[in-house]
PDB file of N, CA and C in Angstrom:
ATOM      1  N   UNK A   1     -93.802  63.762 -23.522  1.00  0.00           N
ATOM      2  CA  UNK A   1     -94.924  62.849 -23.552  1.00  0.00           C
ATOM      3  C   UNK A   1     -95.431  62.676 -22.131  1.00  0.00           C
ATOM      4  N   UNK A   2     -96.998  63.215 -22.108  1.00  0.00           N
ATOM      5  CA  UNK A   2     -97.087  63.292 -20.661  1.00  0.00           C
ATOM      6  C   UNK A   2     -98.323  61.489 -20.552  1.00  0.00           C
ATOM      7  N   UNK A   3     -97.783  60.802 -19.516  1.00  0.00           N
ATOM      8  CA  UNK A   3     -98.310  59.451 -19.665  1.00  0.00           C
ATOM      9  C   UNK A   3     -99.739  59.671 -18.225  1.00  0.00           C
ATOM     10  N   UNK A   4     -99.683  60.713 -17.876  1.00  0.00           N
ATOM     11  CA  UNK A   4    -100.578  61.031 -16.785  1.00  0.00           C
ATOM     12  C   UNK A   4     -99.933  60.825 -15.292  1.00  0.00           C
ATOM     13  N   UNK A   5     -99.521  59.884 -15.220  1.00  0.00           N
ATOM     14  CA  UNK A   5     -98.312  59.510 -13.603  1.00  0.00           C
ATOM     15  C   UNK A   5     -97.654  60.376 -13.115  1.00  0.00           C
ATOM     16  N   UNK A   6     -97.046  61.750 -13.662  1.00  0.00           N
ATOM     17  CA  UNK A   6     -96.278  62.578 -13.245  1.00  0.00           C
ATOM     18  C   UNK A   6     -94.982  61.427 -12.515  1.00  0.00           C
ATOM     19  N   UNK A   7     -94.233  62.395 -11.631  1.00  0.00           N
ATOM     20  CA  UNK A   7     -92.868  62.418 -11.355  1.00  0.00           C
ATOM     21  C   UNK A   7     -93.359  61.736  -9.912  1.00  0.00           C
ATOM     22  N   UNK A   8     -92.456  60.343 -10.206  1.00  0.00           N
ATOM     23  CA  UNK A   8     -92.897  59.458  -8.440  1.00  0.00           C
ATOM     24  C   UNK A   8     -91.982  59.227  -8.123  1.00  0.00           C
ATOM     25  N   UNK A   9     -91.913  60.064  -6.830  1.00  0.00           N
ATOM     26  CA  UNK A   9     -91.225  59.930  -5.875  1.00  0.00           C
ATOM     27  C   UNK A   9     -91.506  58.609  -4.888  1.00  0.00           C
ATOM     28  N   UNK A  10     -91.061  58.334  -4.313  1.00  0.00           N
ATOM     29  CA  UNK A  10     -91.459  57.116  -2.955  1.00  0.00           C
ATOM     30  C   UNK A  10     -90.534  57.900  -2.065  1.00  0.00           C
ATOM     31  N   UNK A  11     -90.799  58.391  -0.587  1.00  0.00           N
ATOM     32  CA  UNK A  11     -89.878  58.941   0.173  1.00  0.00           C
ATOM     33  C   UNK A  11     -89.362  57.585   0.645  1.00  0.00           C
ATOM     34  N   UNK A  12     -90.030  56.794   1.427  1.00  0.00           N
ATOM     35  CA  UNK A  12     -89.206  55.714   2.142  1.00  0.00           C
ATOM     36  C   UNK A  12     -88.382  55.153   1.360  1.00  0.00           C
ATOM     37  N   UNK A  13     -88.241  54.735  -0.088  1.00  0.00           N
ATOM     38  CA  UNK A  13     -87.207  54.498  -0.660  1.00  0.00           C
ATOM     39  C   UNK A  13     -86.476  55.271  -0.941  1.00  0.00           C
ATOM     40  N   UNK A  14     -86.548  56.399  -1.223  1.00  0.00           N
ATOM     41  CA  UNK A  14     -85.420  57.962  -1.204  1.00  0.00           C
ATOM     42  C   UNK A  14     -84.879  57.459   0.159  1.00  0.00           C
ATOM     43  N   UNK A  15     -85.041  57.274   1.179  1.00  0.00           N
ATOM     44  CA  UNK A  15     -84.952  57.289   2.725  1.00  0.00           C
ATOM     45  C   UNK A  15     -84.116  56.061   2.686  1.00  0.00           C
ATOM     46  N   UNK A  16     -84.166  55.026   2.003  1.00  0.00           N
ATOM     47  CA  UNK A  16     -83.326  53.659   2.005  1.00  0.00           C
ATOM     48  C   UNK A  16     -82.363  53.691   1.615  1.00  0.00           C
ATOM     49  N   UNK A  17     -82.418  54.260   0.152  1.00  0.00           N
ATOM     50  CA  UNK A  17     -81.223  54.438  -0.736  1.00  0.00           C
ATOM     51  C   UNK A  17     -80.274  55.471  -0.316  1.00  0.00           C
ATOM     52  N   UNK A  18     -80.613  56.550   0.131  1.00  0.00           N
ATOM     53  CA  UNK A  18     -79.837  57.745   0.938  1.00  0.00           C
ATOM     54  C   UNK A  18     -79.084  57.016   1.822  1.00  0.00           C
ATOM     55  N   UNK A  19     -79.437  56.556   2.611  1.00  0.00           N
ATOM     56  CA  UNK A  19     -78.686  55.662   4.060  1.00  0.00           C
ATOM     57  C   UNK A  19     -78.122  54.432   3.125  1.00  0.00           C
ATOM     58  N   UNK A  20     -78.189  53.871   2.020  1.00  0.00           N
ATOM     59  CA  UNK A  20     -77.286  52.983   1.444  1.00  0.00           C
ATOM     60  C   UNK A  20     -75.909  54.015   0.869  1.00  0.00           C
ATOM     61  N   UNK A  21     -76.080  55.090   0.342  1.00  0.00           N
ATOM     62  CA  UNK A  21     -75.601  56.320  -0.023  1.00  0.00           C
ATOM     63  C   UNK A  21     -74.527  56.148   1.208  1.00  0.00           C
ATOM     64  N   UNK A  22     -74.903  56.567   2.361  1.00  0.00           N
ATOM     65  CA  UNK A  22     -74.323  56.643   3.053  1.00  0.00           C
ATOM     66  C   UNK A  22     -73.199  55.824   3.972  1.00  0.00           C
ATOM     67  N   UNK A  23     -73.897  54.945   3.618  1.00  0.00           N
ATOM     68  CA  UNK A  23     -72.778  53.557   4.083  1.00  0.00           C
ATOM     69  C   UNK A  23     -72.122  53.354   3.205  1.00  0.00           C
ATOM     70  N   UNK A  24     -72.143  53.576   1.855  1.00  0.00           N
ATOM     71  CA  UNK A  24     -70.695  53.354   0.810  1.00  0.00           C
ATOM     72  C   UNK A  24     -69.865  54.296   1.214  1.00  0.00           C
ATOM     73  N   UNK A  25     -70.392  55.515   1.572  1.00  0.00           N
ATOM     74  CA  UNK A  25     -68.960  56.333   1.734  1.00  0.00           C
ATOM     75  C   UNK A  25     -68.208  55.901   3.031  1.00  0.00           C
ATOM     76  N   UNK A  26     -69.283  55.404   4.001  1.00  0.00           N
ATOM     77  CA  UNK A  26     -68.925  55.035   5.259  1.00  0.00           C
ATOM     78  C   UNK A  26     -67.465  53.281   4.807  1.00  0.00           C
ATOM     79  N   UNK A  27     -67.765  52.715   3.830  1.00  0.00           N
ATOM     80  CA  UNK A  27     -67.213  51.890   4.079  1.00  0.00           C
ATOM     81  C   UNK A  27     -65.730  51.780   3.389  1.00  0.00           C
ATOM     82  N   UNK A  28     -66.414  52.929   1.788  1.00  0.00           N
ATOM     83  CA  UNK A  28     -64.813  53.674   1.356  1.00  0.00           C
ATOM     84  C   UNK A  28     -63.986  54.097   2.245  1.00  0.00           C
ATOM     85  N   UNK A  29     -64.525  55.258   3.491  1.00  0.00           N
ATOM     86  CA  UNK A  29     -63.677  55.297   4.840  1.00  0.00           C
ATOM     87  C   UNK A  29     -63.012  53.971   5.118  1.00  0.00           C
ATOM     88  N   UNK A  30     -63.806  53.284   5.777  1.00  0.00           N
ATOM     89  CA  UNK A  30     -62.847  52.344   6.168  1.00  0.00           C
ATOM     90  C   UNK A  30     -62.109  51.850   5.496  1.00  0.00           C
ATOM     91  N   UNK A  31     -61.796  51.389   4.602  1.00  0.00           N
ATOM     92  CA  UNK A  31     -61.450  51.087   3.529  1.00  0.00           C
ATOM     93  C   UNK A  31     -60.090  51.431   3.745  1.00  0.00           C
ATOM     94  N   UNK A  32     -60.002  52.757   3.224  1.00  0.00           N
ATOM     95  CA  UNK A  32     -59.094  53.869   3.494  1.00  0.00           C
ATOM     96  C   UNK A  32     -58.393  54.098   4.326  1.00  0.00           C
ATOM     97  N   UNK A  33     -58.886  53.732   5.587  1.00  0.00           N
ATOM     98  CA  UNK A  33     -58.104  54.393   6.634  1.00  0.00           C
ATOM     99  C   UNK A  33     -57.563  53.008   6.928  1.00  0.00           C
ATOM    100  N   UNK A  34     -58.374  51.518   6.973  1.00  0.00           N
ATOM    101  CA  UNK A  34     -57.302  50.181   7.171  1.00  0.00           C
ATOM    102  C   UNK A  34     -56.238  50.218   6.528  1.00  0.00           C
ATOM    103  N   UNK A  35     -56.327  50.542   5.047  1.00  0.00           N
ATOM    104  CA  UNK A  35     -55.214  50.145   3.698  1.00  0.00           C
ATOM    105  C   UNK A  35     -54.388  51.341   3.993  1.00  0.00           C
ATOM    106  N   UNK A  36     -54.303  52.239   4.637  1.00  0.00           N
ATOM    107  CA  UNK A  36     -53.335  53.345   4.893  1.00  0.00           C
ATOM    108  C   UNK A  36     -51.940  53.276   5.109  1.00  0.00           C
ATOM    109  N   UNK A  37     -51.549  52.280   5.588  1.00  0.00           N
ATOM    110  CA  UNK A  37     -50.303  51.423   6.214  1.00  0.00           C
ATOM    111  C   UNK A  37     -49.898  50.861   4.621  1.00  0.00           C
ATOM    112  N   UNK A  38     -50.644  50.335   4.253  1.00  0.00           N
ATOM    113  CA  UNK A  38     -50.084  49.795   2.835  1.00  0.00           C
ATOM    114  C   UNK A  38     -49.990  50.127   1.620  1.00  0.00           C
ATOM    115  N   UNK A  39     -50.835  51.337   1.467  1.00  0.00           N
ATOM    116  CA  UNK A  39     -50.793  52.380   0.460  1.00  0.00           C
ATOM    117  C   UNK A  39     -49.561  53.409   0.636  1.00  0.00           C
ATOM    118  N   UNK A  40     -48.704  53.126   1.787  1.00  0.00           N
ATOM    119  CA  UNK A  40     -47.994  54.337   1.826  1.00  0.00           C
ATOM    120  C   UNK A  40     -46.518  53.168   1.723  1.00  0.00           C
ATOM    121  N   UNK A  41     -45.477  53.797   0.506  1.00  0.00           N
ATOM    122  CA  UNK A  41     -44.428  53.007   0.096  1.00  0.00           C
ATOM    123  C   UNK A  41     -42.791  53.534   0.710  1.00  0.00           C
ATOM    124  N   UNK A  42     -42.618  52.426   1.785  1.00  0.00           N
ATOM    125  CA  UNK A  42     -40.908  53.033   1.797  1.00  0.00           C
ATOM    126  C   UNK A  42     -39.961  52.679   0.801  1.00  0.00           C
ATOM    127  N   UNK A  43     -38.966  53.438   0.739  1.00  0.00           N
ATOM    128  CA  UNK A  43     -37.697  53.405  -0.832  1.00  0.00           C
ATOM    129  C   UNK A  43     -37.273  51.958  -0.037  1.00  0.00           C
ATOM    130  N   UNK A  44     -36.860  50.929  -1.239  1.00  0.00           N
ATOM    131  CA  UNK A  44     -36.460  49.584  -1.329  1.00  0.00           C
ATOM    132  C   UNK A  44     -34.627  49.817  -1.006  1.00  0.00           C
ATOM    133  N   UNK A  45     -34.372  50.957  -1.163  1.00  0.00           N
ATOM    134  CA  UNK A  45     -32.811  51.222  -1.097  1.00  0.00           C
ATOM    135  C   UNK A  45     -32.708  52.554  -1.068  1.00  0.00           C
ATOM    136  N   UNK A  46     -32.028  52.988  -0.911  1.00  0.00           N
ATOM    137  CA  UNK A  46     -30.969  54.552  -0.741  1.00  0.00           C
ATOM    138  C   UNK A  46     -31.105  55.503  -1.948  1.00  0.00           C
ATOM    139  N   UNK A  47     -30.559  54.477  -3.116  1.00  0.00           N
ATOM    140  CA  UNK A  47     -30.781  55.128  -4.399  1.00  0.00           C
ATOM    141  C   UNK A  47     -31.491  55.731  -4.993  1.00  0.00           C
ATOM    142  N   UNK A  48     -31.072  56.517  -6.156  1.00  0.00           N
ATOM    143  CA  UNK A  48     -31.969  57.616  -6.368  1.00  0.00           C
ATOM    144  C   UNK A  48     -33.298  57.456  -7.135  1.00  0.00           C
ATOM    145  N   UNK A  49     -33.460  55.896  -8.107  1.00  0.00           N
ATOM    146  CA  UNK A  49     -34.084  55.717  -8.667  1.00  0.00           C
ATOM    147  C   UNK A  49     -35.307  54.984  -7.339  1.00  0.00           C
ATOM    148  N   UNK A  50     -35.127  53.837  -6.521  1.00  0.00           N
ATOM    149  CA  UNK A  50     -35.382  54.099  -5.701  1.00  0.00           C
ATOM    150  C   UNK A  50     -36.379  54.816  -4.548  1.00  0.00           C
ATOM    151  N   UNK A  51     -35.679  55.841  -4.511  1.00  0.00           N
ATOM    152  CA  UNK A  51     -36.026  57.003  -3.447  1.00  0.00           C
ATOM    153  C   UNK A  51     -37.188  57.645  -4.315  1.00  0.00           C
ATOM    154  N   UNK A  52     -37.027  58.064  -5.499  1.00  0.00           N
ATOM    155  CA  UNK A  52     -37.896  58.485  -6.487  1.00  0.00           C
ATOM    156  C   UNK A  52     -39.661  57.502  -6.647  1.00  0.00           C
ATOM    157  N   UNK A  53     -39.214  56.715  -7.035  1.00  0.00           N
ATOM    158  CA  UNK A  53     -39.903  55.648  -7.593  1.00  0.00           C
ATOM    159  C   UNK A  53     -41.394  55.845  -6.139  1.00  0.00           C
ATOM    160  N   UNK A  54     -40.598  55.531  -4.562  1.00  0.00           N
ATOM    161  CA  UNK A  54     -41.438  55.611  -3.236  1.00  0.00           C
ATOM    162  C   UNK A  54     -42.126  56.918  -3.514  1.00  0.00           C
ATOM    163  N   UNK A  55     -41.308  57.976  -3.939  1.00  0.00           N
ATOM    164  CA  UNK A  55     -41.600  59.344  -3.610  1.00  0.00           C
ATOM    165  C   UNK A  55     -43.052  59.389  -4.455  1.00  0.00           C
ATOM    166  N   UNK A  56     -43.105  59.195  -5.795  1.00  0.00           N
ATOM    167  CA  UNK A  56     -44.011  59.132  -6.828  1.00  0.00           C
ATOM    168  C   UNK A  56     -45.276  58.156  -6.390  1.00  0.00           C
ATOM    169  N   UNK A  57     -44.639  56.837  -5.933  1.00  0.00           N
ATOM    170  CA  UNK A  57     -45.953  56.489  -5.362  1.00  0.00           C
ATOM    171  C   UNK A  57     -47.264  56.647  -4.098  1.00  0.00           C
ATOM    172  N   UNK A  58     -46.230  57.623  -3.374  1.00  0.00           N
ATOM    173  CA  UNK A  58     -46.430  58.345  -2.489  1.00  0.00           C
ATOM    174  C   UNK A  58     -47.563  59.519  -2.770  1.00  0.00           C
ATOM    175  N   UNK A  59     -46.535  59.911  -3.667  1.00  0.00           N
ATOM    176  CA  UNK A  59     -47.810  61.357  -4.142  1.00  0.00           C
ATOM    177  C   UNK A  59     -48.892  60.747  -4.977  1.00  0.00           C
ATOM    178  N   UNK A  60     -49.147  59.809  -5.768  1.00  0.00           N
ATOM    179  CA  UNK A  60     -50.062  59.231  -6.512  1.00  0.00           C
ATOM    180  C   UNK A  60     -51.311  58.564  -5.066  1.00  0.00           C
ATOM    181  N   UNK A  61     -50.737  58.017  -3.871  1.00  0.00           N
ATOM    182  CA  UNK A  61     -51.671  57.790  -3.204  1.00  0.00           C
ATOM    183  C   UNK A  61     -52.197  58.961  -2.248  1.00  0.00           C
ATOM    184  N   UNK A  62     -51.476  60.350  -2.207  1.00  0.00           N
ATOM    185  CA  UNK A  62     -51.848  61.240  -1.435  1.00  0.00           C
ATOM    186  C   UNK A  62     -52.884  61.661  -2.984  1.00  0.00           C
ATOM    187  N   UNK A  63     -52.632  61.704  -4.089  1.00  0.00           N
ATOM    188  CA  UNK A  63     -54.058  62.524  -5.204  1.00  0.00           C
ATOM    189  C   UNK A  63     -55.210  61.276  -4.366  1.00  0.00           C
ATOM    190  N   UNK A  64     -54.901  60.455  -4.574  1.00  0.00           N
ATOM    191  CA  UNK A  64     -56.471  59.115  -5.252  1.00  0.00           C
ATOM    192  C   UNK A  64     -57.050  59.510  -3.114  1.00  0.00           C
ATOM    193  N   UNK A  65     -56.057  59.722  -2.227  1.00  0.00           N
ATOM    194  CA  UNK A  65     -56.676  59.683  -1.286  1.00  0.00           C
ATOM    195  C   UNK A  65     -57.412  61.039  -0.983  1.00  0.00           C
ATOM    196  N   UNK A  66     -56.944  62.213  -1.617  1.00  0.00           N
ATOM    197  CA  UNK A  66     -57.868  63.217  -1.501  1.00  0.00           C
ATOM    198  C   UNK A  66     -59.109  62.795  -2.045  1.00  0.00           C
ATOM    199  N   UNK A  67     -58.971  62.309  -3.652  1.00  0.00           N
ATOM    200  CA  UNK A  67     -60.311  62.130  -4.400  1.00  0.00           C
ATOM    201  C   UNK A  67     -61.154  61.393  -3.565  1.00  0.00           C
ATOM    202  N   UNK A  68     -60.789  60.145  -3.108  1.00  0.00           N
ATOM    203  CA  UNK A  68     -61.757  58.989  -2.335  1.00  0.00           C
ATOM    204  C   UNK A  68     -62.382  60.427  -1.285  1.00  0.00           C
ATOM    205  N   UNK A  69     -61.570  60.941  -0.850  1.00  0.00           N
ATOM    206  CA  UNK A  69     -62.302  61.652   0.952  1.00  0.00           C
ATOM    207  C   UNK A  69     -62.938  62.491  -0.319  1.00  0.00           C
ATOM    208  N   UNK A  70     -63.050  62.974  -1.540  1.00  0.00           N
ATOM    209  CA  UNK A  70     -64.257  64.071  -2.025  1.00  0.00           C
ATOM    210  C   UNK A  70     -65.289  63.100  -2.756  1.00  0.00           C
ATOM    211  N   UNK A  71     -64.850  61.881  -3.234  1.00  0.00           N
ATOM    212  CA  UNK A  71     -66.074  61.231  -3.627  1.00  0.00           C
ATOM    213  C   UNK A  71     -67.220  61.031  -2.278  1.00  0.00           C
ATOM    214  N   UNK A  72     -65.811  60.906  -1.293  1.00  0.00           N
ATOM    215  CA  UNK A  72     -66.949  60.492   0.186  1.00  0.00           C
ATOM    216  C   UNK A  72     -67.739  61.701   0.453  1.00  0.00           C
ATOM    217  N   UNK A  73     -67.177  62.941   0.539  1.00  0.00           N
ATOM    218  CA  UNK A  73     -67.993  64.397   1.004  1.00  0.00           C
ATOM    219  C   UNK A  73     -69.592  64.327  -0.181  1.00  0.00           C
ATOM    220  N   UNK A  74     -69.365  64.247  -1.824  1.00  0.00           N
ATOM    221  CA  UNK A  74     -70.263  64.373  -2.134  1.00  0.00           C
ATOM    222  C   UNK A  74     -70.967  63.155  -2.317  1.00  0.00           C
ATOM    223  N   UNK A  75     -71.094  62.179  -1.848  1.00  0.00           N
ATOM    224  CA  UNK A  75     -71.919  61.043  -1.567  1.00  0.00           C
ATOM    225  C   UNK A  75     -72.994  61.280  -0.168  1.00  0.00           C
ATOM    226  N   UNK A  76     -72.171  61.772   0.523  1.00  0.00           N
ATOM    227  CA  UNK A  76     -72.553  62.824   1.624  1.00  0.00           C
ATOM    228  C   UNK A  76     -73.981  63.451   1.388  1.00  0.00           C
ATOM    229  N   UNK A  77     -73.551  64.345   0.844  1.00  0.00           N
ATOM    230  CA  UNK A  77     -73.992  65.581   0.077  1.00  0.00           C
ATOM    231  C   UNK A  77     -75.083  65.191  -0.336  1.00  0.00           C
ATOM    232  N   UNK A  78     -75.034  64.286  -1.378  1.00  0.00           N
ATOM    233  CA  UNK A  78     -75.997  63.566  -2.661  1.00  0.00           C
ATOM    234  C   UNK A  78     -77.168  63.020  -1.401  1.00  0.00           C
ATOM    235  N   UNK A  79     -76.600  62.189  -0.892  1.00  0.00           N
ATOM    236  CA  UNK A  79     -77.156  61.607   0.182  1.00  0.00           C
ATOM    237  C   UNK A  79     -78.424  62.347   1.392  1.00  0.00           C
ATOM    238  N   UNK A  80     -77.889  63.592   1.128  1.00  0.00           N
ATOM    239  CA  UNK A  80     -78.403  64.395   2.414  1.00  0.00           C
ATOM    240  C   UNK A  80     -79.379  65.595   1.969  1.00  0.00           C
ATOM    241  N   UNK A  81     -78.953  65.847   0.709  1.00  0.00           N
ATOM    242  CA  UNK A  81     -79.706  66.981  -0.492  1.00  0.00           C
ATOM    243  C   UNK A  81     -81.191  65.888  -0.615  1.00  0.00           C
ATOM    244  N   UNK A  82     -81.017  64.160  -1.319  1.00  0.00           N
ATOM    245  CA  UNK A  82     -82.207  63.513  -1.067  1.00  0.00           C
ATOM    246  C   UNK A  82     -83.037  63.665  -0.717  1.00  0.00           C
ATOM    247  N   UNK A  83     -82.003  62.993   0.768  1.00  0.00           N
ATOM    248  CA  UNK A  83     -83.262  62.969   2.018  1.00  0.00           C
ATOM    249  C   UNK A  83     -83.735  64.392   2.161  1.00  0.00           C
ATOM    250  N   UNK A  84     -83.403  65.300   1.531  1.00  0.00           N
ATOM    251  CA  UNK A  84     -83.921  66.450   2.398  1.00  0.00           C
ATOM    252  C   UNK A  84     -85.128  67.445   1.718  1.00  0.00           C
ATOM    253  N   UNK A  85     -85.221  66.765   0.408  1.00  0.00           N
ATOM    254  CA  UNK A  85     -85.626  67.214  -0.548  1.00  0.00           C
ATOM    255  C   UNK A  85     -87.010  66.034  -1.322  1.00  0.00           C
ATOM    256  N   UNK A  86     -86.835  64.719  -0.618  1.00  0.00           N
ATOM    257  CA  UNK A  86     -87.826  64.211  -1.568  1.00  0.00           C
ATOM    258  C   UNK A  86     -88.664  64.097  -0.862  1.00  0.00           C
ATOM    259  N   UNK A  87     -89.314  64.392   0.447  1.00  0.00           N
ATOM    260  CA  UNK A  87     -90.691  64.535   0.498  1.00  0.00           C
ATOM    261  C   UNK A  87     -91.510  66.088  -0.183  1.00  0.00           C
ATOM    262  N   UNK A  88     -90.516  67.101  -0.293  1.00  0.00           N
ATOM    263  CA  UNK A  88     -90.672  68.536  -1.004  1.00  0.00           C
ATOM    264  C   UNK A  88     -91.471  67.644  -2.092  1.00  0.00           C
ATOM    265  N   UNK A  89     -90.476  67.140  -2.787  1.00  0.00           N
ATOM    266  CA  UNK A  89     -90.914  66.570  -4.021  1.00  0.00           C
ATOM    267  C   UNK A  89     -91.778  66.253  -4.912  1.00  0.00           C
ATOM    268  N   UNK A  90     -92.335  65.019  -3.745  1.00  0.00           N
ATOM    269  CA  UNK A  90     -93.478  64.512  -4.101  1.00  0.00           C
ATOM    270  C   UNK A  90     -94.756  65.274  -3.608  1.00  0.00           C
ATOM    271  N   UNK A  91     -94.515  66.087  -2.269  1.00  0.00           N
ATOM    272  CA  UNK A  91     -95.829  67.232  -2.255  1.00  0.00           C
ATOM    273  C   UNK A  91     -96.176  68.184  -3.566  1.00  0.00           C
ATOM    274  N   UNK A  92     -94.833  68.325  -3.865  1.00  0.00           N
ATOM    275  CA  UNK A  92     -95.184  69.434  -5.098  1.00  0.00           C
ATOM    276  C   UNK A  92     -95.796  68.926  -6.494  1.00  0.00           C
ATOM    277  N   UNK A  93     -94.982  67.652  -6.520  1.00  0.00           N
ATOM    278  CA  UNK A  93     -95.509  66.695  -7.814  1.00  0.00           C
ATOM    279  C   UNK A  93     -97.555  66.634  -7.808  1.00  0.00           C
ATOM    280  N   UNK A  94     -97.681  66.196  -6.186  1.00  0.00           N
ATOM    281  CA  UNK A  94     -99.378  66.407  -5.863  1.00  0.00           C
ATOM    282  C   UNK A  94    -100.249  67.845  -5.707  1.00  0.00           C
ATOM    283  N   UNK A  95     -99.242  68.702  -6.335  1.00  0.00           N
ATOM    284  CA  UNK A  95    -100.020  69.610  -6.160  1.00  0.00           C
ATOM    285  C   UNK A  95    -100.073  70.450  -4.644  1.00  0.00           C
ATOM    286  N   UNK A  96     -99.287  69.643  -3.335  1.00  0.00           N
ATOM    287  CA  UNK A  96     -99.762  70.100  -2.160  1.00  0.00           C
ATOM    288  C   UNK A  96     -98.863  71.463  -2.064  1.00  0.00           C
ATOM    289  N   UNK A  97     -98.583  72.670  -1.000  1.00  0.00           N
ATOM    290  CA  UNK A  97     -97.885  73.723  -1.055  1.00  0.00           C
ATOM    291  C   UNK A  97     -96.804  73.067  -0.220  1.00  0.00           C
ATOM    292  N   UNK A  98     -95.287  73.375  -0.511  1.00  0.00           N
ATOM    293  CA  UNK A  98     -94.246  73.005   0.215  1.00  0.00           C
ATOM    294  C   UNK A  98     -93.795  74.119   1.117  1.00  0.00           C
TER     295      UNK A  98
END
């Protein structure tokens, strides 16, 4: 259903939201790298259940901390493909040559 408006872009708000884009990943970083000390678990005792138990929570915060640093890369990404792409956008939406 074509309503006549075509596809609207606004760059300066592409341009706002990108740099908001960007400060979430910026603040997941921090985030991350403060709580680092406390995300990481020493064994309560010697024992094996214990020793296990640290070990497991250990590796459960080394997965979620890879994921956070790839949610951060493609927020990045998302972020930077945007900006880099929505004034293309809206020239092409007007008809102008990109």
């Amino acid at each position: 259903m074509d309503n006549g408006e075509g596809l609207l872009i606004r760059p300066g708000e592409v341009r706002d939201t990108t740099g908001q884009l960007a400060q979430l990943a910026d603040r997941i970083r921090t985030v991350m790298d403060n709580e680092a000390l406390n995300l990481t678990v020493e064994a309560s005792a010697r024992d094996e259940v214990s020793q296990r138990v640290a070990k497991t929570l250990n590796e459960v915060n080394a997965l979620f901390t890879r994921a956070s640093d790839q949610g951060q890369q493609q927020l990045r990404e998302i972020s930077g493909t945007l900006r880099t792409h929505a004034g293309n956008v809206a020239a092409a939406d007007q008809g102008v040559a990109v």
